[in-house]
Protein backbone atom coordinates (compact mmCIF):
# COMPACT_ATOMS: atom_id res chain seq x y z
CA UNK A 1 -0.98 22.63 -25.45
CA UNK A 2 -2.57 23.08 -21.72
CA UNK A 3 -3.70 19.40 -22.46
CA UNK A 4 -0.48 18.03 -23.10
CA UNK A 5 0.37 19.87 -19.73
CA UNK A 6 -1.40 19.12 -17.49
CA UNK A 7 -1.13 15.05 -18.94
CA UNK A 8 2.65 15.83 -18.29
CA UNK A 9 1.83 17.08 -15.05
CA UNK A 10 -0.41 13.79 -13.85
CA UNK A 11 2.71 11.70 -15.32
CA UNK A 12 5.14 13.80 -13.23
CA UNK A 13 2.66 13.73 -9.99
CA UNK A 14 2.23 9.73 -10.32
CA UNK A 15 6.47 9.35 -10.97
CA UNK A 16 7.02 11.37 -8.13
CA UNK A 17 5.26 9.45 -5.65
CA UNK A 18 7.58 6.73 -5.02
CA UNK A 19 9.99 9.09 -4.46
CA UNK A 20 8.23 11.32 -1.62
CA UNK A 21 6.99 8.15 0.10
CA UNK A 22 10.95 6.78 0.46
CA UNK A 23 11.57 10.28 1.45
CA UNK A 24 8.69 11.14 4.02
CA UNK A 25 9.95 9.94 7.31
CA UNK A 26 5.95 9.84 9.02
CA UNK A 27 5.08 7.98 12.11
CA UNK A 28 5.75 4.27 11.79
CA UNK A 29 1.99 3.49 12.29
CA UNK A 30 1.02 4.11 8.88
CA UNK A 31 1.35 1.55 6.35
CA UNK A 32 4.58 2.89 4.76
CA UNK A 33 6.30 1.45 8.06
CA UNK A 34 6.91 -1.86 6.92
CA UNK A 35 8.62 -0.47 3.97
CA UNK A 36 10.76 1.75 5.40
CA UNK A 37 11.49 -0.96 8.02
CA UNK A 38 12.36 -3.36 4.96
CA UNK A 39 14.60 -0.40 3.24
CA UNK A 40 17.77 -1.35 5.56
CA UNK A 41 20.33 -3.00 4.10
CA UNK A 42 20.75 -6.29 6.56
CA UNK A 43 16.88 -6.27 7.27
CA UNK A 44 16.39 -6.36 3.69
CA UNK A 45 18.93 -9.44 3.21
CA UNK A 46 16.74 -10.90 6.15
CA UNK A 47 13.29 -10.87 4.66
CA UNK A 48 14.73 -12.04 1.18
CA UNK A 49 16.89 -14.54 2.14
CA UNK A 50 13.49 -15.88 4.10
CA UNK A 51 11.55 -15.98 1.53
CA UNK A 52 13.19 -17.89 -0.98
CA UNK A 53 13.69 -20.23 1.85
CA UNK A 54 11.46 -22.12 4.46
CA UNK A 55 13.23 -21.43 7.32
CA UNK A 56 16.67 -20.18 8.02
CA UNK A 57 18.54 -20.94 11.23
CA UNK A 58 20.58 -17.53 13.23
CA UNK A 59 23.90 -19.51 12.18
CA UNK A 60 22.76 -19.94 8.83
CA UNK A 61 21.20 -16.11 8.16
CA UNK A 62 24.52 -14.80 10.07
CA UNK A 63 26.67 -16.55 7.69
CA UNK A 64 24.54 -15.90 4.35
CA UNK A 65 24.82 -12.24 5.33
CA UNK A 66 28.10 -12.19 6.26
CA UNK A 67 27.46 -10.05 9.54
CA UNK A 68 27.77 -9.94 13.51
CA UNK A 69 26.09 -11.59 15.81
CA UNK A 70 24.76 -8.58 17.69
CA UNK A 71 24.05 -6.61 14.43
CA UNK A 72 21.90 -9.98 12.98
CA UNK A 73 20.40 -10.48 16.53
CA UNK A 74 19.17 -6.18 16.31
CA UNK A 75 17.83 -6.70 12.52
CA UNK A 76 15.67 -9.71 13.04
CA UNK A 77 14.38 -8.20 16.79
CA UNK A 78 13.16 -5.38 14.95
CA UNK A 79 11.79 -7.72 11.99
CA UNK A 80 10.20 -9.59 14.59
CA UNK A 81 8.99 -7.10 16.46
CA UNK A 82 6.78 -5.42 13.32
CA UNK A 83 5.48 -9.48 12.49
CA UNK A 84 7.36 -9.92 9.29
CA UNK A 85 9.34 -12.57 10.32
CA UNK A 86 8.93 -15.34 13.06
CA UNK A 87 10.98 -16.67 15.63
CA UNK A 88 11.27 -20.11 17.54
CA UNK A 89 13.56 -20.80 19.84
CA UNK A 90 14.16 -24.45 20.86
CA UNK A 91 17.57 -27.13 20.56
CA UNK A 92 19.00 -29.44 18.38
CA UNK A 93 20.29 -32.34 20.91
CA UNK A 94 21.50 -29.95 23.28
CA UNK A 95 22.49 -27.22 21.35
CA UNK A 96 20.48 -24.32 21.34
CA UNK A 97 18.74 -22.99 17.65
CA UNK A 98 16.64 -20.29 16.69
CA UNK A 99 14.65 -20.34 13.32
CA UNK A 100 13.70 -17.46 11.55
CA UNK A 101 10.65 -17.72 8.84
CA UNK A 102 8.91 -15.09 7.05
CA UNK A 103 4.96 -14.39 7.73
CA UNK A 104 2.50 -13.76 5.88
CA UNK A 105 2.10 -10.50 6.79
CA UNK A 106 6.24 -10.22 5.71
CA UNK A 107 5.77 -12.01 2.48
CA UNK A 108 2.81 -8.96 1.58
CA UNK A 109 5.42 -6.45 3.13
CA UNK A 110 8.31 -7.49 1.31
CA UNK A 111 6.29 -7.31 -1.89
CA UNK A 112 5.02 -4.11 -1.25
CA UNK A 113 8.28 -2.82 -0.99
CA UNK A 114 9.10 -4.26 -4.08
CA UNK A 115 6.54 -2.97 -5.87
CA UNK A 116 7.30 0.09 -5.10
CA UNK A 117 11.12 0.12 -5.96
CA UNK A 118 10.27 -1.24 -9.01
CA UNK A 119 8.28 1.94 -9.99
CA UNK A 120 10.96 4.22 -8.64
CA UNK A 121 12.80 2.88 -10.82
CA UNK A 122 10.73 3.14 -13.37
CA UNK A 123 9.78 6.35 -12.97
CA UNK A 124 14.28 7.51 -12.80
CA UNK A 125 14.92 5.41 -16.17
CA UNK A 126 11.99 7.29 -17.90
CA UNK A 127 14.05 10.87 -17.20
């Protein structure tokens, strides 16, 4: 019987995890920051509407995503600002147009992040 416990125990230890590392707010330097930086809604919509495509124009992601301006222009700073997604600036004739891709370093990120939803959910179906 202390057997069975204490396998119950490691089980409930490994399910839990997922759930105190969404939880623990620690300083962004540790690498749990790109995950919690991916856990927002619109920067979420960002990084996965990047990589399932190339490249994404602001026009383009702001209509995809159905949202502001300012509020996609805050999201993809931020985004840029940690390296998971690029930005270039430039024109198209003379209009101006800035293109958003996903790095590498966003593409491991994003499927970090993944990874790790998918075993907190996992671990809440299996209660």
């Amino acid at each position: 019987m202390a057997r069975e416990d204490a396998v119950r125990m490691r089980a409930a230890e490994a399910a839990a995890a997922p759930l105190r590392a969404m939880a623990n707010p620690s300083v962004e330097a540790d690498e749990g920051a790109a995950s919690r930086l991916i856990h927002e809604r619109i920067r979420l919509a960002i990084i996965s509407a990047l990589a399932v495509n190339e490249s994404l124009t602001f026009n383009e992601l702001k209509d995809l995503l159905d949202t502001s301006d300012g509020n996609l222009s805050v999201h993809a700073r931020k985004l840029e600002e940690a390296a998971l997604i690029s930005c270039t600036k430039g024109y198209a004739g003379r209009t101006p147009r800035t293109e958003y891709r996903i790095t590498d370093e966003g593409r491991r990120a994003l499927d970090k992040y993944l990874r790790h939803m998918e075993a907190l959910i996992k671990a809440v179906r299996k209660r």
